[in-house]
N, C-alpha and C. Protein backbone atom coordinates (compact mmCIF):
# COMPACT_ATOMS: atom_id res chain seq x y z
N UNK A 1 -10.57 -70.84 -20.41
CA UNK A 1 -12.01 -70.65 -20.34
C UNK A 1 -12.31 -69.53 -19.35
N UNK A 2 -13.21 -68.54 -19.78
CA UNK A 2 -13.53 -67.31 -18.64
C UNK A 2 -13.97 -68.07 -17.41
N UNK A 3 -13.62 -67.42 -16.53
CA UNK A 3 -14.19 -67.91 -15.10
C UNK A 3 -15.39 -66.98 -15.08
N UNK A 4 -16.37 -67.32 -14.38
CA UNK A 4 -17.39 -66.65 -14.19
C UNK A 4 -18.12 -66.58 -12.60
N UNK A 5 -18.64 -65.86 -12.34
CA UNK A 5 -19.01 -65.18 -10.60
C UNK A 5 -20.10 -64.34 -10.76
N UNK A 6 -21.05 -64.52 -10.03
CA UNK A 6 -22.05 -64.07 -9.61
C UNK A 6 -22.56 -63.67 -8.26
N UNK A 7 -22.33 -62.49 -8.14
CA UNK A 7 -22.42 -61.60 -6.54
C UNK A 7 -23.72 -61.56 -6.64
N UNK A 8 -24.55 -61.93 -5.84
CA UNK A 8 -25.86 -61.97 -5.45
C UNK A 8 -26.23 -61.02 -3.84
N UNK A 9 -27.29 -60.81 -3.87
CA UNK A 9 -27.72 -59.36 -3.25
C UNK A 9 -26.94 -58.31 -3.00
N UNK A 10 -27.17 -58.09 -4.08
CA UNK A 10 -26.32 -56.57 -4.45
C UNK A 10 -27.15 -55.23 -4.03
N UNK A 11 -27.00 -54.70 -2.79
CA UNK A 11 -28.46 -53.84 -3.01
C UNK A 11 -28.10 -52.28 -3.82
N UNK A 12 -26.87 -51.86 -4.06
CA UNK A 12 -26.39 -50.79 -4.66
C UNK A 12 -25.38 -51.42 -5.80
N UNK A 13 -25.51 -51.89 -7.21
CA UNK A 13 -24.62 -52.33 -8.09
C UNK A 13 -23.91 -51.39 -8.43
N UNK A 14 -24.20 -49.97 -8.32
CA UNK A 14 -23.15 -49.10 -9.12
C UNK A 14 -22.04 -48.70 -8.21
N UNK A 15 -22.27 -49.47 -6.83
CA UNK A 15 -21.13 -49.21 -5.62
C UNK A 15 -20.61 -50.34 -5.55
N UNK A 16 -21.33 -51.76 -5.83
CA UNK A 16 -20.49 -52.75 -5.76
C UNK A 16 -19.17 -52.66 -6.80
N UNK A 17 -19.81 -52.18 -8.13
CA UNK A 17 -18.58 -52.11 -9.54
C UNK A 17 -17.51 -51.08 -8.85
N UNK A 18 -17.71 -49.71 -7.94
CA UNK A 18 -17.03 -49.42 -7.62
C UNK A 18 -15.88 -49.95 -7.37
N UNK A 19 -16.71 -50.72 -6.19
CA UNK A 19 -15.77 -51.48 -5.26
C UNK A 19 -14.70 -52.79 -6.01
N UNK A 20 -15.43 -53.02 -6.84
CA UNK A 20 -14.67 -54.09 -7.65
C UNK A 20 -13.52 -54.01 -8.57
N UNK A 21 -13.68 -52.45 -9.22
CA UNK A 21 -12.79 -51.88 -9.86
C UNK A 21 -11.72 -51.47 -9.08
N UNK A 22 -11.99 -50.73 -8.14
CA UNK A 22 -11.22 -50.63 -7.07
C UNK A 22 -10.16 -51.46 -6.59
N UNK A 23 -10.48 -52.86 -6.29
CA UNK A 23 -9.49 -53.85 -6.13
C UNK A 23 -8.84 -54.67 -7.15
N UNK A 24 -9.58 -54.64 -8.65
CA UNK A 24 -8.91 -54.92 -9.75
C UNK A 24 -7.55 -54.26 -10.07
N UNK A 25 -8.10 -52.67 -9.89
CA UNK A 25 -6.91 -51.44 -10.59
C UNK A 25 -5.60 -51.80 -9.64
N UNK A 26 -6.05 -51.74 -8.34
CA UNK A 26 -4.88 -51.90 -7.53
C UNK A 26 -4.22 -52.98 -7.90
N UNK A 27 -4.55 -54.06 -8.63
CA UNK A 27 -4.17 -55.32 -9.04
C UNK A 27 -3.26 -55.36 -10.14
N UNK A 28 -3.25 -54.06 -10.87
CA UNK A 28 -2.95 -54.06 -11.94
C UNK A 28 -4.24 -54.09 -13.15
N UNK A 29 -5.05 -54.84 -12.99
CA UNK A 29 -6.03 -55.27 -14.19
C UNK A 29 -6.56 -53.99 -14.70
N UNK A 30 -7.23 -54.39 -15.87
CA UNK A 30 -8.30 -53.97 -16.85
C UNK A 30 -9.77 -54.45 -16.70
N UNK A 31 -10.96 -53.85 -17.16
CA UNK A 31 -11.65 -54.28 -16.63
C UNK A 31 -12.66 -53.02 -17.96
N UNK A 32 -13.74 -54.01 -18.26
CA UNK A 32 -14.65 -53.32 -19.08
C UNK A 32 -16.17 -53.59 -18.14
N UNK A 33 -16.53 -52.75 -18.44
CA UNK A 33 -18.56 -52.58 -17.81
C UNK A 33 -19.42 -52.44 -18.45
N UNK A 34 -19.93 -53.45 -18.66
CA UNK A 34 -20.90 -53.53 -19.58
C UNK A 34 -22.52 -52.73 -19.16
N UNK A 35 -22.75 -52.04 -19.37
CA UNK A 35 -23.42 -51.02 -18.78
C UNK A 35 -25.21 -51.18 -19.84
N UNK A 36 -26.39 -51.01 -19.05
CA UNK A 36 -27.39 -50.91 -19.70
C UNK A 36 -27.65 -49.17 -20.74
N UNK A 37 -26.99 -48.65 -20.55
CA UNK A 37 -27.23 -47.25 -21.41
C UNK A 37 -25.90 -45.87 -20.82
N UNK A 38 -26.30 -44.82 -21.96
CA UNK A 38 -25.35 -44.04 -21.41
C UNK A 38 -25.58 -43.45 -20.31
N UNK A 39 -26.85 -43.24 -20.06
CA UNK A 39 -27.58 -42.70 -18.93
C UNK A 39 -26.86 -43.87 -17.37
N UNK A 40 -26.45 -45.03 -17.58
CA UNK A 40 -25.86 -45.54 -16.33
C UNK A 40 -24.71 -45.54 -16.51
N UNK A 41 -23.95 -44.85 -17.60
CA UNK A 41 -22.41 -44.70 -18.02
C UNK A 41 -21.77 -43.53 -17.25
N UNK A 42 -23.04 -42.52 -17.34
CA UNK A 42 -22.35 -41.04 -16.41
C UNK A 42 -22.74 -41.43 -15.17
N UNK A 43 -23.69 -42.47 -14.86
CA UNK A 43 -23.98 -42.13 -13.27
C UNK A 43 -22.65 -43.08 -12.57
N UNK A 44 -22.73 -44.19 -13.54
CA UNK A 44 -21.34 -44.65 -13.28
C UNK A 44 -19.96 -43.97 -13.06
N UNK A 45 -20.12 -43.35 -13.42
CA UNK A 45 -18.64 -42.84 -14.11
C UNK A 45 -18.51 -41.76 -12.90
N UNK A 46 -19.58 -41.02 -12.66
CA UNK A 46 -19.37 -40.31 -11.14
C UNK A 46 -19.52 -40.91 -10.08
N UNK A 47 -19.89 -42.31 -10.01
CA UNK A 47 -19.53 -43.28 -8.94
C UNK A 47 -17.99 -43.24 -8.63
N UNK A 48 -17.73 -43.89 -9.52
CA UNK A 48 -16.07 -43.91 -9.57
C UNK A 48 -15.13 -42.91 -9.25
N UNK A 49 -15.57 -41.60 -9.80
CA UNK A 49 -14.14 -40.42 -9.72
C UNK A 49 -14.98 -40.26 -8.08
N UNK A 50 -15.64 -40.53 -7.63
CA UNK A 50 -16.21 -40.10 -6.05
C UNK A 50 -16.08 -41.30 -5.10
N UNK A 51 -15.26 -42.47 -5.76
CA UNK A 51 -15.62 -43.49 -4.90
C UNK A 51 -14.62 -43.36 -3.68
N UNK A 52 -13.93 -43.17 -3.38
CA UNK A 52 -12.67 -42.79 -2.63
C UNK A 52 -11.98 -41.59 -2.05
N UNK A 53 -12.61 -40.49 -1.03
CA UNK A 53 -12.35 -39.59 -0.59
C UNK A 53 -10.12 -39.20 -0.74
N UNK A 54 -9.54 -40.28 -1.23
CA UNK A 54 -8.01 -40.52 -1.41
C UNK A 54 -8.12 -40.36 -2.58
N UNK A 55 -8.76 -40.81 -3.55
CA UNK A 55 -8.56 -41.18 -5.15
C UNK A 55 -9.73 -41.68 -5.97
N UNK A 56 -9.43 -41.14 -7.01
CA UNK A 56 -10.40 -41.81 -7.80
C UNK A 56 -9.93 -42.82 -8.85
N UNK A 57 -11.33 -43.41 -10.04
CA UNK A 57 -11.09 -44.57 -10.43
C UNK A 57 -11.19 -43.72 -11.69
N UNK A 58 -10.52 -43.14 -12.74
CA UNK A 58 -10.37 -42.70 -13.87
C UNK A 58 -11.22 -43.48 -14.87
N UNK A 59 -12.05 -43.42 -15.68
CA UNK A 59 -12.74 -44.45 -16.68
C UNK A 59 -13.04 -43.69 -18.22
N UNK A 60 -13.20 -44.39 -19.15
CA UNK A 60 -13.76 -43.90 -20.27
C UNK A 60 -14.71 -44.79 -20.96
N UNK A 61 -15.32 -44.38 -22.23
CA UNK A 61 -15.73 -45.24 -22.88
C UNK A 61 -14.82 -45.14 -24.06
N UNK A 62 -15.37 -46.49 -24.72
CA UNK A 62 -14.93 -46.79 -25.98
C UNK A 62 -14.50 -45.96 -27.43
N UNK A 63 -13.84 -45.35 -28.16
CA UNK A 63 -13.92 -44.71 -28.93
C UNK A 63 -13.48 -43.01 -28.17
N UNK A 64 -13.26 -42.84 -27.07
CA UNK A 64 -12.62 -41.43 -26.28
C UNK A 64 -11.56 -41.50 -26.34
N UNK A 65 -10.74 -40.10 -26.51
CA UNK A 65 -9.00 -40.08 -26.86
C UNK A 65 -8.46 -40.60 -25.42
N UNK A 66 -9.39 -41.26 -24.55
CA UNK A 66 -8.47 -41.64 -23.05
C UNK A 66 -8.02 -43.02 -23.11
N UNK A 67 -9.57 -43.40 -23.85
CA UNK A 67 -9.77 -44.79 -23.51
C UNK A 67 -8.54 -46.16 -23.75
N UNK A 68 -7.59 -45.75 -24.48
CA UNK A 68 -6.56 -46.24 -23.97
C UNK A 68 -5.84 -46.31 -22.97
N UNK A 69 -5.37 -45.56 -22.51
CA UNK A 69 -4.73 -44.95 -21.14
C UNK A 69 -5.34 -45.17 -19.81
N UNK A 70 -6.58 -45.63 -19.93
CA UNK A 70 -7.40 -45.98 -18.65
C UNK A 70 -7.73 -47.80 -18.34
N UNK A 71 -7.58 -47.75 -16.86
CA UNK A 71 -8.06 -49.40 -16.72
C UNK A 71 -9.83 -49.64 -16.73
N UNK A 72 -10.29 -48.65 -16.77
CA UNK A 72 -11.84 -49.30 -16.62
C UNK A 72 -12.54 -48.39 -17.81
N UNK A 73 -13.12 -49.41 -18.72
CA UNK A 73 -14.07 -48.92 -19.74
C UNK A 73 -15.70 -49.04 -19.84
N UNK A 74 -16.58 -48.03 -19.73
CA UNK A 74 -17.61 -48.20 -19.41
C UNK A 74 -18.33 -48.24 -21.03
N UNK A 75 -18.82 -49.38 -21.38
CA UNK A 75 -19.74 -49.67 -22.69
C UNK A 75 -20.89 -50.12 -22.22
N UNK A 76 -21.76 -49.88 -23.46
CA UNK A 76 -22.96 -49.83 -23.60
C UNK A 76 -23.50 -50.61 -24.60
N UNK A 77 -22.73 -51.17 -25.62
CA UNK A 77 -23.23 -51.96 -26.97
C UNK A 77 -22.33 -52.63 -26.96
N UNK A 78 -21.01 -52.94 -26.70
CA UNK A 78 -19.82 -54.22 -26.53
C UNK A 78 -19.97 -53.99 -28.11
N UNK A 79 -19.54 -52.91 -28.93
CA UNK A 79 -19.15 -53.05 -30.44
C UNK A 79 -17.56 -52.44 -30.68
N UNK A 80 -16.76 -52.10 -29.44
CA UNK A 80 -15.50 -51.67 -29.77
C UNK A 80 -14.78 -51.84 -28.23
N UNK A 81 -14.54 -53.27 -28.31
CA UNK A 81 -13.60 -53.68 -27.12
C UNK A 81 -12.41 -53.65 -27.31
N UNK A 82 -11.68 -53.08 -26.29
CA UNK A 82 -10.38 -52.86 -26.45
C UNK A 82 -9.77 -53.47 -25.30
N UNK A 83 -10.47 -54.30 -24.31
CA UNK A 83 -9.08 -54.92 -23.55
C UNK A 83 -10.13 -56.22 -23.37
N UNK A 84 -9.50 -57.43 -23.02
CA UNK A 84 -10.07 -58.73 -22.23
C UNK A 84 -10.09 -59.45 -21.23
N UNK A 85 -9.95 -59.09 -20.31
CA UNK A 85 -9.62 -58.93 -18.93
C UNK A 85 -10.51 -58.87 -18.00
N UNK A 86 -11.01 -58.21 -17.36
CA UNK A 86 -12.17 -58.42 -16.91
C UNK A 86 -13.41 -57.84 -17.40
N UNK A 87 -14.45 -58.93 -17.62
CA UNK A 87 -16.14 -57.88 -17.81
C UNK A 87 -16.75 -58.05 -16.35
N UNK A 88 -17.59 -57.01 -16.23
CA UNK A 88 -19.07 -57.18 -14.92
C UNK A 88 -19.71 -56.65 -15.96
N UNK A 89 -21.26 -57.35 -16.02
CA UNK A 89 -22.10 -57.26 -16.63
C UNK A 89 -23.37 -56.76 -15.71
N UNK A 90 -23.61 -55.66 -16.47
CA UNK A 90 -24.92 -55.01 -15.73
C UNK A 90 -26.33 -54.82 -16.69
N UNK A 91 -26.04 -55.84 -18.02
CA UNK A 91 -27.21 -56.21 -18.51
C UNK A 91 -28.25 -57.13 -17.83
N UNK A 92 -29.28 -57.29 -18.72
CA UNK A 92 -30.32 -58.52 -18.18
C UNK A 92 -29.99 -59.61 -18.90
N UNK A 93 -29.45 -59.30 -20.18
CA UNK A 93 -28.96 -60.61 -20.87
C UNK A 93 -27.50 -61.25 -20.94
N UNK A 94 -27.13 -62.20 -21.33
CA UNK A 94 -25.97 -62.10 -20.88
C UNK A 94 -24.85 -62.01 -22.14
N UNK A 95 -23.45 -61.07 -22.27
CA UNK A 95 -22.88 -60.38 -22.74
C UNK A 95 -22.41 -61.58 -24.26
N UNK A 96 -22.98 -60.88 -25.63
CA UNK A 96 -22.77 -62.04 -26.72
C UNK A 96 -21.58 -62.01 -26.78
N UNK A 97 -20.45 -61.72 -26.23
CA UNK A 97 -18.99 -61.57 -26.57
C UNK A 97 -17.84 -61.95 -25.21
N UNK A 98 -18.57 -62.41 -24.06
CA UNK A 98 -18.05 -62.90 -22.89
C UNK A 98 -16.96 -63.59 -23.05
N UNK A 99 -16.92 -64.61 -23.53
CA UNK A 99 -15.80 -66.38 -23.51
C UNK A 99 -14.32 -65.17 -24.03
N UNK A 100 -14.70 -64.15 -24.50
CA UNK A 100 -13.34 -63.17 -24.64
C UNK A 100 -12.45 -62.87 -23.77
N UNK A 101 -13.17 -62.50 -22.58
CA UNK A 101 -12.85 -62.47 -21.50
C UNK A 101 -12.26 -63.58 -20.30
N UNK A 102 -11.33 -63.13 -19.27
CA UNK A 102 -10.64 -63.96 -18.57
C UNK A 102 -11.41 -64.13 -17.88
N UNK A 103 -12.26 -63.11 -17.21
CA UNK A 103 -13.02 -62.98 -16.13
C UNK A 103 -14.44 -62.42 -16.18
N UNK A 104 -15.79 -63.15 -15.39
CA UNK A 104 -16.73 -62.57 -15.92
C UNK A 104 -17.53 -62.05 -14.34
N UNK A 105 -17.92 -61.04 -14.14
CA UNK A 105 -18.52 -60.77 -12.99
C UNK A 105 -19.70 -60.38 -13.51
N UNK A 106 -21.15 -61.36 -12.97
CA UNK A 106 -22.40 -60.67 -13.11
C UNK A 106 -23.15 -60.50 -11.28
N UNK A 107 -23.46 -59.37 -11.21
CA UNK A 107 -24.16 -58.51 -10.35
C UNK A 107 -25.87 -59.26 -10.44
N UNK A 108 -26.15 -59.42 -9.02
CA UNK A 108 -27.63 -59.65 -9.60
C UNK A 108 -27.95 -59.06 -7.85
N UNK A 109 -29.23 -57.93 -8.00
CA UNK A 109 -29.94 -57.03 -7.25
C UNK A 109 -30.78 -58.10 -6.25
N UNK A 110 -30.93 -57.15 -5.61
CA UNK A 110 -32.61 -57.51 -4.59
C UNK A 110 -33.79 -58.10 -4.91
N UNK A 111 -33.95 -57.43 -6.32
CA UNK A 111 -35.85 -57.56 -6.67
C UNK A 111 -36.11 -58.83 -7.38
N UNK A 112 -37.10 -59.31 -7.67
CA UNK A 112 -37.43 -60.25 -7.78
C UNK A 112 -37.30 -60.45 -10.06
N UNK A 113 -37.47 -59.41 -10.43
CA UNK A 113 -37.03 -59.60 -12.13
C UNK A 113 -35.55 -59.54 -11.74
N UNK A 114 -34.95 -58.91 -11.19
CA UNK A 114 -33.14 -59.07 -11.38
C UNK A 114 -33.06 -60.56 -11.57
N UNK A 115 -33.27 -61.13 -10.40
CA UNK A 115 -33.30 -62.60 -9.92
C UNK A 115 -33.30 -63.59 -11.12
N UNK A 116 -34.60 -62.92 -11.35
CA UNK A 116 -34.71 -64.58 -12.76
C UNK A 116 -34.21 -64.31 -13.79
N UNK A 117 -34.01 -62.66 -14.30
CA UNK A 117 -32.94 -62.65 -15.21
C UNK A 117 -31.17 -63.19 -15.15
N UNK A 118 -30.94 -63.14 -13.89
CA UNK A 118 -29.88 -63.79 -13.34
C UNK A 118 -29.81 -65.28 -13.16
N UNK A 119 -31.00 -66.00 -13.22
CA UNK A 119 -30.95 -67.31 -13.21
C UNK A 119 -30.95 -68.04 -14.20
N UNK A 120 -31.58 -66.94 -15.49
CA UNK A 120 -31.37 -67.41 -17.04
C UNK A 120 -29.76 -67.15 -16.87
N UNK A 121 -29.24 -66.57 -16.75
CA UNK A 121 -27.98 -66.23 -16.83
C UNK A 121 -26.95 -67.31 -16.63
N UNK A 122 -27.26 -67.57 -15.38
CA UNK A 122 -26.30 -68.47 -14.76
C UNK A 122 -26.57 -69.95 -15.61
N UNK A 123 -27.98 -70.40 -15.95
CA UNK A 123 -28.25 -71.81 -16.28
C UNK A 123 -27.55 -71.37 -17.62
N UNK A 124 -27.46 -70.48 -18.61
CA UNK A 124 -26.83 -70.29 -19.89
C UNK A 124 -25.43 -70.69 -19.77
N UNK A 125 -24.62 -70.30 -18.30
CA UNK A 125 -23.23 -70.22 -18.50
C UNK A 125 -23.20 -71.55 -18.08
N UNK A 126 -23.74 -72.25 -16.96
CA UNK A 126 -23.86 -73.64 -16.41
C UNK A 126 -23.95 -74.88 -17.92
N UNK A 127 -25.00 -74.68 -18.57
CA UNK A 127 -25.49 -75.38 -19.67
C UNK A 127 -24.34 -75.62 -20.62
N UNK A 128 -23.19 -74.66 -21.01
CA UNK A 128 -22.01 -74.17 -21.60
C UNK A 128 -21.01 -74.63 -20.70
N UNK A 129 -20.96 -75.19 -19.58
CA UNK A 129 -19.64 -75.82 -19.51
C UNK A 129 -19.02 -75.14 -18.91
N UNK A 130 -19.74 -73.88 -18.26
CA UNK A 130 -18.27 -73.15 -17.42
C UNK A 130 -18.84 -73.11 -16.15
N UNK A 131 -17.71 -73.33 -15.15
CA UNK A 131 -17.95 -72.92 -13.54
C UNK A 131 -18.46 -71.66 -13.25
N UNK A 132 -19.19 -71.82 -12.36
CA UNK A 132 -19.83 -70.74 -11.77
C UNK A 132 -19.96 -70.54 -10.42
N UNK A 133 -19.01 -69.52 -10.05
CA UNK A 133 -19.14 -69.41 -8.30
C UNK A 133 -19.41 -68.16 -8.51
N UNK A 134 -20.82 -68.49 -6.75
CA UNK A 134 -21.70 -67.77 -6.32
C UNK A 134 -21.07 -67.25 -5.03
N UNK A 135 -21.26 -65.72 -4.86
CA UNK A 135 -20.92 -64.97 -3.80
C UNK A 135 -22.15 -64.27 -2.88
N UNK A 136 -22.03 -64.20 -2.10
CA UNK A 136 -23.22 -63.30 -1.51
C UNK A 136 -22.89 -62.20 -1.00
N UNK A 137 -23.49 -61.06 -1.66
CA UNK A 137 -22.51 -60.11 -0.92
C UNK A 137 -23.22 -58.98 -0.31
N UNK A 138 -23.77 -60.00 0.21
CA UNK A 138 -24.45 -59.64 1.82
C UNK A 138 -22.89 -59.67 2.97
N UNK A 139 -22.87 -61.03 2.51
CA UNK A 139 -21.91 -61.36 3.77
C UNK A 139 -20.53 -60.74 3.40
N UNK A 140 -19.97 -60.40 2.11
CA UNK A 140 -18.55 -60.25 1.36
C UNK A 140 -17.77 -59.03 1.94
């Protein structure tokens, strides 16, 4: 059953995924991002090759001659998954293709719509039978 996690006050999400990918890759893992548009795919994506004055985090999307060869895939429609391993979800809804996955990381912001879209979230995965640990990563 996917495990599922929810990092709460996130005040920069496209630095937290950094950071998350970051300690995945070193792990070995895979890891897909479920991303709200392409427009947060490039801002993403220059998060990453900049996250690390040592190195960067190489990424593609779905359907690119890389996207094999790389641990982190940045999607936008979850219609051509190629690994199952880890998702972070940076939708408002939550991902129709998740339970695929080993691992589920959802991000939830500062403001007050993140919040309750995140609380539909969590009561969806709660309601379904799967654990859900909460992080704060204020304190993390």
């Amino acid at each position: 059953m996917t495990r599922v996690e929810f990092y709460f006050n996130v005040t920069d999400k496209l630095a937290k995924v950094a950071e998350l990918c970051d300690k995945a890759v070193a792990k070995g893992r895979q890891l897909t991002v479920f991303t709200q548009d392409e427009v947060m795919n490039s801002l993403l994506q220059q998060k990453l090759w900049q996250h690390s004055a040592a190195s960067f985090l190489p990424s593609a999307q779905p359907g690119h001659a890389t996207s094999r060869q790389v641990a982190i895939i940045l999607d936008s429609d979850g219609s051509d998954l190629i690994q199952d391993d880890i998702l972070i979800n940076l939708k408002t809804g939550h991902p129709p293709f998740f339970s695929r996955f080993r691992y589920l990381v959802e991000l939830v912001g500062d403001d007050e719509d993140d919040k309750v879209a995140a609380r539909q979230r969590y009561k969806f995965y709660r309601d379904r039978g799967y654990q859900v640990k909460s992080t704060d990563a204020a304190v993390s």
